[in-house]
Protein backbone atom coordinates (compact mmCIF):
# COMPACT_ATOMS: atom_id res chain seq x y z
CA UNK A 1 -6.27 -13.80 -32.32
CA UNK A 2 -8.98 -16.32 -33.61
CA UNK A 3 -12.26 -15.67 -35.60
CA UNK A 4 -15.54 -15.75 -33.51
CA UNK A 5 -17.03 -20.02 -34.35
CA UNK A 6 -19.48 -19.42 -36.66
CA UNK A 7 -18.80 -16.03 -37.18
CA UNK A 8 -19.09 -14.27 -40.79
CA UNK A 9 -15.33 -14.40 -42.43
CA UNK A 10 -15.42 -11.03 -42.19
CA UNK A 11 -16.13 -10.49 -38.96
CA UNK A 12 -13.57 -8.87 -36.51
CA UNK A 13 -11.17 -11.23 -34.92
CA UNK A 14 -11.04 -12.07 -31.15
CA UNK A 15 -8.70 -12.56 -28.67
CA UNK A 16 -8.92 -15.25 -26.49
CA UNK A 17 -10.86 -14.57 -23.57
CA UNK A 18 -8.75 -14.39 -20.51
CA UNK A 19 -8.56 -13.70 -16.41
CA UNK A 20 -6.71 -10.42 -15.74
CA UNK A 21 -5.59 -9.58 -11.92
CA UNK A 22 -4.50 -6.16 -11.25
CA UNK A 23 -3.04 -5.34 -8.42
CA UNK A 24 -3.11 -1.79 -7.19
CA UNK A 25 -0.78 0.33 -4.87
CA UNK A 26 -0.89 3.93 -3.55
CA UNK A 27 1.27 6.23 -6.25
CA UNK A 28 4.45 7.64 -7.12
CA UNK A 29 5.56 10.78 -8.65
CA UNK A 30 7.07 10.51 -11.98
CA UNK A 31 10.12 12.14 -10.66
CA UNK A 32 11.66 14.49 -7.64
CA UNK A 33 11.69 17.74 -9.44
CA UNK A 34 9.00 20.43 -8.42
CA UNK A 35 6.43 20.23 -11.41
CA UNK A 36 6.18 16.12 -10.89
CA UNK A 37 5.33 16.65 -7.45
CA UNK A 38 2.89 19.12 -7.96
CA UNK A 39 1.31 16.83 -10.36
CA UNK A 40 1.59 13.93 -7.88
CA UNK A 41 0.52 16.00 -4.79
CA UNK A 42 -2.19 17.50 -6.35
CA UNK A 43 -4.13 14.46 -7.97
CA UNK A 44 -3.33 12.55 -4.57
CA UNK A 45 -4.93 15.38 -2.30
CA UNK A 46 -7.43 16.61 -4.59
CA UNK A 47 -8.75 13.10 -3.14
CA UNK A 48 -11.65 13.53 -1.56
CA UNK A 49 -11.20 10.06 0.04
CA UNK A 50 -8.20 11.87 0.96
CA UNK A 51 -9.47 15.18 1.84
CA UNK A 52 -13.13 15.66 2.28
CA UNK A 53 -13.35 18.85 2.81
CA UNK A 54 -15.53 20.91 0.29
CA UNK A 55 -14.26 21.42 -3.07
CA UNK A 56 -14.76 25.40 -2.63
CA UNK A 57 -12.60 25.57 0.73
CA UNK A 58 -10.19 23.02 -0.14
CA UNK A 59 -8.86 23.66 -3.67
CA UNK A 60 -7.87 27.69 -3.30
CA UNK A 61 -5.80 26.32 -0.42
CA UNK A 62 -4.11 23.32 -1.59
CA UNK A 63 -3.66 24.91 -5.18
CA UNK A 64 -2.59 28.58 -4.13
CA UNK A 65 -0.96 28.12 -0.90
CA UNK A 66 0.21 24.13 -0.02
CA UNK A 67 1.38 23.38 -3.25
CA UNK A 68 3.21 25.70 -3.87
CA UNK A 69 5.61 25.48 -1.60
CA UNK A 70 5.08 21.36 -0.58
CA UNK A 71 6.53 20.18 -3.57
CA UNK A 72 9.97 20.96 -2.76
CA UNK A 73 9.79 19.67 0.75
CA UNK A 74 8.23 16.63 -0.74
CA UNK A 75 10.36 15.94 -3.72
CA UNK A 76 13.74 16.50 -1.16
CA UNK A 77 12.35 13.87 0.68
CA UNK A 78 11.44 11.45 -2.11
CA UNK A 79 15.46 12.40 -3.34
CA UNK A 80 16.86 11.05 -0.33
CA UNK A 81 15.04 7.66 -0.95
CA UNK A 82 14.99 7.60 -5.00
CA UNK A 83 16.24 4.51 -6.57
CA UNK A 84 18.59 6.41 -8.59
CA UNK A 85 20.02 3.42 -10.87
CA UNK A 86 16.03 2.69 -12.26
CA UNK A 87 15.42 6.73 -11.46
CA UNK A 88 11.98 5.91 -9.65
CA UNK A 89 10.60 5.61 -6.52
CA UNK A 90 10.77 2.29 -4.24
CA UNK A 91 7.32 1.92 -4.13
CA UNK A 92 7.17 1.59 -8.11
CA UNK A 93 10.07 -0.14 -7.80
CA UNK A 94 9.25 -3.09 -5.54
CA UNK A 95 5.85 -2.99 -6.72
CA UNK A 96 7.12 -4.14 -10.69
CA UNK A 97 8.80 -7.37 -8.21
CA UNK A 98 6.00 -8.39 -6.38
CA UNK A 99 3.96 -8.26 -9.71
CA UNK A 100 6.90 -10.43 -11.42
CA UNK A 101 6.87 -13.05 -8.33
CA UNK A 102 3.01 -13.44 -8.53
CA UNK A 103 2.84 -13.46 -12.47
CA UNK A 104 5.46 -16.37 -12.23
CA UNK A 105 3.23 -18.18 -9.40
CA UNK A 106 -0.03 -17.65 -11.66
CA UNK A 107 1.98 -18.81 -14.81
CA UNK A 108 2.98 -21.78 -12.85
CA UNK A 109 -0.77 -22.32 -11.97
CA UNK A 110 -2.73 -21.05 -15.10
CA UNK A 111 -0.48 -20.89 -17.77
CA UNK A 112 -1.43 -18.28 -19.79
CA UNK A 113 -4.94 -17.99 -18.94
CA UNK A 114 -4.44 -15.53 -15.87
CA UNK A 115 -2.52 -12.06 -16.80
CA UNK A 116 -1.32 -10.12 -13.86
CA UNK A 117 -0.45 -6.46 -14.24
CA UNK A 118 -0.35 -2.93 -11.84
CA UNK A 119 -1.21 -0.27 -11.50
CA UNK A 120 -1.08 2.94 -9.04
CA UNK A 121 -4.10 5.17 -7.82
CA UNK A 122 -2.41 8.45 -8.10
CA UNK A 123 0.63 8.79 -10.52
CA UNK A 124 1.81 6.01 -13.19
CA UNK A 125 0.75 4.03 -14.26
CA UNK A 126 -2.59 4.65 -13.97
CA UNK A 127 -5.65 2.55 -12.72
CA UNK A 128 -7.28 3.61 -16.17
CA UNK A 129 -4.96 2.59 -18.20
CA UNK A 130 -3.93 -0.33 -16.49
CA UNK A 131 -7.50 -1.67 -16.84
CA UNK A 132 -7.33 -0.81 -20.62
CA UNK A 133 -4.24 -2.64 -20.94
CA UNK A 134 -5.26 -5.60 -19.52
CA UNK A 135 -8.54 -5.46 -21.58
CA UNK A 136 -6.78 -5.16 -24.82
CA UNK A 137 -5.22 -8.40 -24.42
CA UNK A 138 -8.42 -10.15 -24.27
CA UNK A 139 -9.10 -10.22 -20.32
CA UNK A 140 -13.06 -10.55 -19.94
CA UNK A 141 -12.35 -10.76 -16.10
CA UNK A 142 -10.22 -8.40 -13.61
CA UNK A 143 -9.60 -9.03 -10.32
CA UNK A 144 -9.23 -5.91 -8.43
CA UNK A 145 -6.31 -5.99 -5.40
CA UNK A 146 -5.73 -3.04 -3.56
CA UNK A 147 -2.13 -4.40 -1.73
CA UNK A 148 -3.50 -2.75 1.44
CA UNK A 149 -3.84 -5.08 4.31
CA UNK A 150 -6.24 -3.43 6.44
CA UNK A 151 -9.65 -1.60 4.43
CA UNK A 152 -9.68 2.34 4.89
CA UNK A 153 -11.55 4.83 3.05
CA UNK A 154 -8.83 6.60 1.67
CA UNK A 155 -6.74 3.49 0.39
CA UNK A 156 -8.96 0.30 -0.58
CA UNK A 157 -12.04 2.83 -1.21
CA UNK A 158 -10.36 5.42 -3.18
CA UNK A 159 -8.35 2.36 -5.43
CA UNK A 160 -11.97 0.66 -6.14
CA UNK A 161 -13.83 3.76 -6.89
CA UNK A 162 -10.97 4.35 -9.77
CA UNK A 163 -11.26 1.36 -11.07
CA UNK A 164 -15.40 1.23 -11.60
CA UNK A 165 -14.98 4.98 -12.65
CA UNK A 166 -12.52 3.30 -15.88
CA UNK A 167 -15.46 1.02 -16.22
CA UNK A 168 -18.38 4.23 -16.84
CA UNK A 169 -15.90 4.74 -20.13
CA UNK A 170 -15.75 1.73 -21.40
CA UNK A 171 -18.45 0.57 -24.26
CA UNK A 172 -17.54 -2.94 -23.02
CA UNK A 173 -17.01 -3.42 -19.75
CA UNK A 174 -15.09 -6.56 -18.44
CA UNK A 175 -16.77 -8.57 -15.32
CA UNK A 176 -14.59 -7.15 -12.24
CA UNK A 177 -14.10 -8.26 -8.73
CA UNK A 178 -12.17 -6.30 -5.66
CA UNK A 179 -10.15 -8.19 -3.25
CA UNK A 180 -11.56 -7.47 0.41
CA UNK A 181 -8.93 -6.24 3.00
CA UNK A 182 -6.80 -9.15 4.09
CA UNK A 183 -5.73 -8.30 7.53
CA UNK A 184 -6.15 -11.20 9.54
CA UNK A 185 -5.36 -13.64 6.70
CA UNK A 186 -2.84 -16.73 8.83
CA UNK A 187 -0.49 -16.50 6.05
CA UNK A 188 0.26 -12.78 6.07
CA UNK A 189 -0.17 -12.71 10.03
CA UNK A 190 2.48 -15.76 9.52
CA UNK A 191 4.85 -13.25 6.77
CA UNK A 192 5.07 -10.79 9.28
CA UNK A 193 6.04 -12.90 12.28
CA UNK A 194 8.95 -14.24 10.29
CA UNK A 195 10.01 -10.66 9.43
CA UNK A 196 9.85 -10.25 12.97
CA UNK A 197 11.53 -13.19 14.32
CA UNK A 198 14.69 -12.78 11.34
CA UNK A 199 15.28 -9.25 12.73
CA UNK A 200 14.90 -10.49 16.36
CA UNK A 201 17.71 -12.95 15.28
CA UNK A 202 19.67 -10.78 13.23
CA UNK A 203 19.76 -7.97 15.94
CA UNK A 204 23.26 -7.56 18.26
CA UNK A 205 20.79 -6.88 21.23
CA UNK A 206 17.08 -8.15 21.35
CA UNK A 207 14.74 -4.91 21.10
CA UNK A 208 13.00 -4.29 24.10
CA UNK A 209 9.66 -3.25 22.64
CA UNK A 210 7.86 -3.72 18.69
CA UNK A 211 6.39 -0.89 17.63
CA UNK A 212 3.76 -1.80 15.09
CA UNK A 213 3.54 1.73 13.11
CA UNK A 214 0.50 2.32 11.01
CA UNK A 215 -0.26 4.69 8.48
CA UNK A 216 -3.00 6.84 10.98
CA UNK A 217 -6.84 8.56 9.80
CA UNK A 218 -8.41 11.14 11.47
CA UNK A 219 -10.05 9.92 14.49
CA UNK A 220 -13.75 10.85 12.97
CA UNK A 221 -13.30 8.04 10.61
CA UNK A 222 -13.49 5.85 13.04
CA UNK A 223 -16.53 7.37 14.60
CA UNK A 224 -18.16 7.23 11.03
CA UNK A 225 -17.82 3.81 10.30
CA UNK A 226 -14.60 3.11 8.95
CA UNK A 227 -13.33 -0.13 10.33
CA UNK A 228 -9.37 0.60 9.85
CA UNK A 229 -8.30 1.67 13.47
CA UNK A 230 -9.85 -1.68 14.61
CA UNK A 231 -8.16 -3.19 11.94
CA UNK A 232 -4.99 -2.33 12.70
CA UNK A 233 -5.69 -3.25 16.50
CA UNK A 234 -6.22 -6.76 15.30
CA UNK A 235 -3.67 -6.78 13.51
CA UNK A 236 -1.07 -6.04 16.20
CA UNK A 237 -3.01 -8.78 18.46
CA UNK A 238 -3.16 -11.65 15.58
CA UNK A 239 0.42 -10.86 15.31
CA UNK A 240 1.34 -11.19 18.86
CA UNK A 241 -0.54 -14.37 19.08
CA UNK A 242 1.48 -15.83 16.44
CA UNK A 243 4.76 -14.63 17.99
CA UNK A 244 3.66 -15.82 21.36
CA UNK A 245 4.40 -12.44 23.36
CA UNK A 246 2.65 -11.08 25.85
CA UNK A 247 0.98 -7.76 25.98
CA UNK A 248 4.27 -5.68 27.09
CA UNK A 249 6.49 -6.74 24.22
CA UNK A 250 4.65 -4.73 21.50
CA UNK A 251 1.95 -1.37 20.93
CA UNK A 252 0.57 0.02 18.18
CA UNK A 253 0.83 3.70 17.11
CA UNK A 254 -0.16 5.44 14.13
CA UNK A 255 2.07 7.93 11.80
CA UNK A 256 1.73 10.42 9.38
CA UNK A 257 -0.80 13.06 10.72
CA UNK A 258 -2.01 15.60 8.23
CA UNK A 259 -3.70 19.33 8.87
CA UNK A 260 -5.30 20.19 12.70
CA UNK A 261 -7.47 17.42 12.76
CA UNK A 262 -7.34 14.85 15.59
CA UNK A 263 -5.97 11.63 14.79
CA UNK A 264 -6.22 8.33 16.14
CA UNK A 265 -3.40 7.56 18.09
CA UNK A 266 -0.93 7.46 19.80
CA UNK A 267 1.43 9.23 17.19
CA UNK A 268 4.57 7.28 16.57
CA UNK A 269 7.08 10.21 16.49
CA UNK A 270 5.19 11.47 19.64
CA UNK A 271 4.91 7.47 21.28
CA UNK A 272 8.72 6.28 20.28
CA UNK A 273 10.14 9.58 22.22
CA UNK A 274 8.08 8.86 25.70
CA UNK A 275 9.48 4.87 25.62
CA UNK A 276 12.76 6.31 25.29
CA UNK A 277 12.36 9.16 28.28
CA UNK A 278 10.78 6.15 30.01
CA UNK A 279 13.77 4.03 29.81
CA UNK A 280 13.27 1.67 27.00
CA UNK A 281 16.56 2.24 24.69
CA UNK A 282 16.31 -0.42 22.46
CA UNK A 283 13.16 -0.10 20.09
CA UNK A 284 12.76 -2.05 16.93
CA UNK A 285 9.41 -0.84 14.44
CA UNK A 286 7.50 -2.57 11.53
CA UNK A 287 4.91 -0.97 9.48
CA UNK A 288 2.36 -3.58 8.42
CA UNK A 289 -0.04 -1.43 6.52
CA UNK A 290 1.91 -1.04 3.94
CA UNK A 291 2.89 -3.46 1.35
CA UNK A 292 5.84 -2.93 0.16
CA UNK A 293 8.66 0.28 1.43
CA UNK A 294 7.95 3.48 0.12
CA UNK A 295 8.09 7.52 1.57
CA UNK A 296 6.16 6.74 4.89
CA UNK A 297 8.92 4.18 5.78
CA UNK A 298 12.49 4.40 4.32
CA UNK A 299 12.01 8.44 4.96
CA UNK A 300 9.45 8.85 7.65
CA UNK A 301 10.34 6.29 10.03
CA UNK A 302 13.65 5.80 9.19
CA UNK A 303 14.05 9.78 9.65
CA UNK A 304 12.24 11.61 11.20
CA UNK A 305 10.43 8.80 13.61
CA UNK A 306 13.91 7.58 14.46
CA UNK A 307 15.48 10.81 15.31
CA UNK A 308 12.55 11.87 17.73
CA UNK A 309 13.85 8.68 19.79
CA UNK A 310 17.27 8.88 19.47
CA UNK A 311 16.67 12.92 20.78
CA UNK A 312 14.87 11.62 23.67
CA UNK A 313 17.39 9.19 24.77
CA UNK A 314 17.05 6.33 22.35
CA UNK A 315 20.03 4.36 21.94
CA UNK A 316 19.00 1.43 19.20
CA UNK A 317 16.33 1.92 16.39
CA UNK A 318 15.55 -1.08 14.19
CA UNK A 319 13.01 -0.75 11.02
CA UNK A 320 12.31 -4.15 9.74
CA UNK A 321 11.09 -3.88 6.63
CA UNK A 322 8.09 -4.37 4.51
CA UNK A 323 7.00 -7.60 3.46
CA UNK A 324 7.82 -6.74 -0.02
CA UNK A 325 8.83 -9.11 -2.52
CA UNK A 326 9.50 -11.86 0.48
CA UNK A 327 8.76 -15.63 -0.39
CA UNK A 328 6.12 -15.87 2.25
CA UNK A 329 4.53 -12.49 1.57
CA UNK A 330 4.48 -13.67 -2.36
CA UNK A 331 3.05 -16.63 -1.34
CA UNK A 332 -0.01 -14.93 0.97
CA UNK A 333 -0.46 -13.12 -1.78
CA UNK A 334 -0.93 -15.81 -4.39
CA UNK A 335 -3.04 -17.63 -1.72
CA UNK A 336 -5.80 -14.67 -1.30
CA UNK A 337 -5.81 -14.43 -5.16
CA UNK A 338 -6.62 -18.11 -5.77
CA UNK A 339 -9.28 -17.77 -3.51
CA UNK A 340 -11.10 -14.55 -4.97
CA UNK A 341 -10.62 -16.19 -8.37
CA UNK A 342 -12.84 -19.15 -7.39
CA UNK A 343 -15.41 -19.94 -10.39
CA UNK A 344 -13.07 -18.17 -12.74
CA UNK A 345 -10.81 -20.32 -13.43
């Protein structure tokens, strides 16, 4: 820590100022057991980026009747996925090595002028005390990534508004910056195409169909303005540009559907079960909204999504996974960063 030039002797000492870049994912539960989830559940939809229902109609459901059963239903499905030998969730866990990978490529660039921590918008740790942390070390400046591809209300929106509600606390607020969604970026259209083509390869039998899986919204999102269906849409074409397909060879469908409302579709576990009663046998699936594995893919699709084709007559099911901690992904990554941190340093 050095003395403020021209400072009184007396006067507090400083820490040099630095860059911070925090990068932000969805959440994890602490552990498997029921009281974690309820925590975990309950923070993520209490939400009302989530759930926007009112507050009144909402709560005495999800508090008296969901989650109190939901808990063990989730945390049974969390078990079967739990890295056992760090006793946390995949998410957390390849989240602490994509934040390694693009500390070491910032070091490499910056030195030690650019820190680069986590954090997670509904569990640990936290976006407030992420922010703190990062502060504390002398970071003036944060840049903001939520590690979702395509912008949605209830991801990228939800992570910011966090992050400026840390900043109404603090007596000093450090200059901040959010990353805008990075969907059609070339290099992370590139990442995935290379995930793609490397299971291709390593498959005994070439898949006769992609199935691009997204995480889905209700469908009145879409008709209010948010832009992540269309997104996603792009998404799926960008990629099968840079694959050079043509239109049969890959569709889009969306997962995860929550409560009575309509969704945007067409459902995965609904669309992966008609390709196989229509004769396609061979399927292989990739879930580019997400950033890195967690519950939606090593237990939803690998699961449940899987099983409704193999029921219908599915023979072959291939998940290729998330980007992750990949080279190329690491590497997209670093690239969108160095470009939001232009002017700082």
């Amino acid at each position: 820590m050095d003395r403020l030039e021209f400072a009184p002797k007396d006067h507090i000492a400083q820490k040099p100022a630095k860059v911070g870049v925090l990068l932000a994912n969805l959440g994890t539960p602490d552990a498997t057991s029921y009281w974690p989830m309820r925590r975990y559940l309950s923070e993520f939809l209490s939400d009302q980026r989530v759930i926007d229902a009112p507050k009144w109609k909402w709560q005495p459901i999800l508090q008296l009747i969901i989650l109190t059963r939901r808990p063990f239903a989730s945390g049974k499905a969390y078990a079967s996925i739990w890295n056992d030998e760090a006793n946390e969730s995949p998410l957390l866990t390849i989240t602490k090595q994509q934040t390694a990978a693009i500390a070491a490529r910032m070091a490499d660039l910056h030195g030690d002028k650019v820190l680069v921590d986590f954090c997670m918008r509904y569990g640990n740790p936290s976006v407030d005390s992420a922010i703190r942390r990062l502060k504390d070390q002398g970071v003036e400046r944060i840049l903001f990534f939520p590690l979702y591809p395509q912008y949605a209300a209830p991801t990228t929106a939800t992570a910011n508004d966090h992050a400026f509600r840390t900043l109404m606390k603090l007596k000093w607020q450090p200059a901040i910056r959010t990353v805008p969604a990075y969907f059609d970026n070339p290099a992370y259209i590139k990442a995935l195409a290379n995930s793609v083509r490397e299971g291709y390869a390593a498959a005994d039998q070439k898949p006769e169909k992609l199935v691009v899986s997204y995480h889905g919204v209700p469908e009145r999102y879409l008709l209010e303005g948010d832009p992540y269906y269309c997104q996603c849409i792009k998404s799926t074409r960008l990629l099968r540009e840079e694959l050079g397909w043509d239109e049969t060879q890959i569709d889009s469908a969306f997962q995860s559907k929550f409560g009575p409302t309509k969704w945007v579709g067409p459902a995965t576990v609904d669309h992966v079960a008609e390709l196989a009663k229509s004769g396609v046998k061979n399927i292989a699936l990739i879930a580019p909204a997400f950033s890195a594995d967690c519950i939606e893919t090593l237990e939803e699709i690998n699961e449940e999504i899987r099983e409704s084709f193999e029921h219908a007559g599915g023979k072959k099911f291939s998940y290729f996974p998330c980007l992750n901690d990949r080279d190329d992904h690491i590497e997209a990554l670093t690239g969108i960063i160095e470009n939001e941190l232009s002017g700082w340093v």
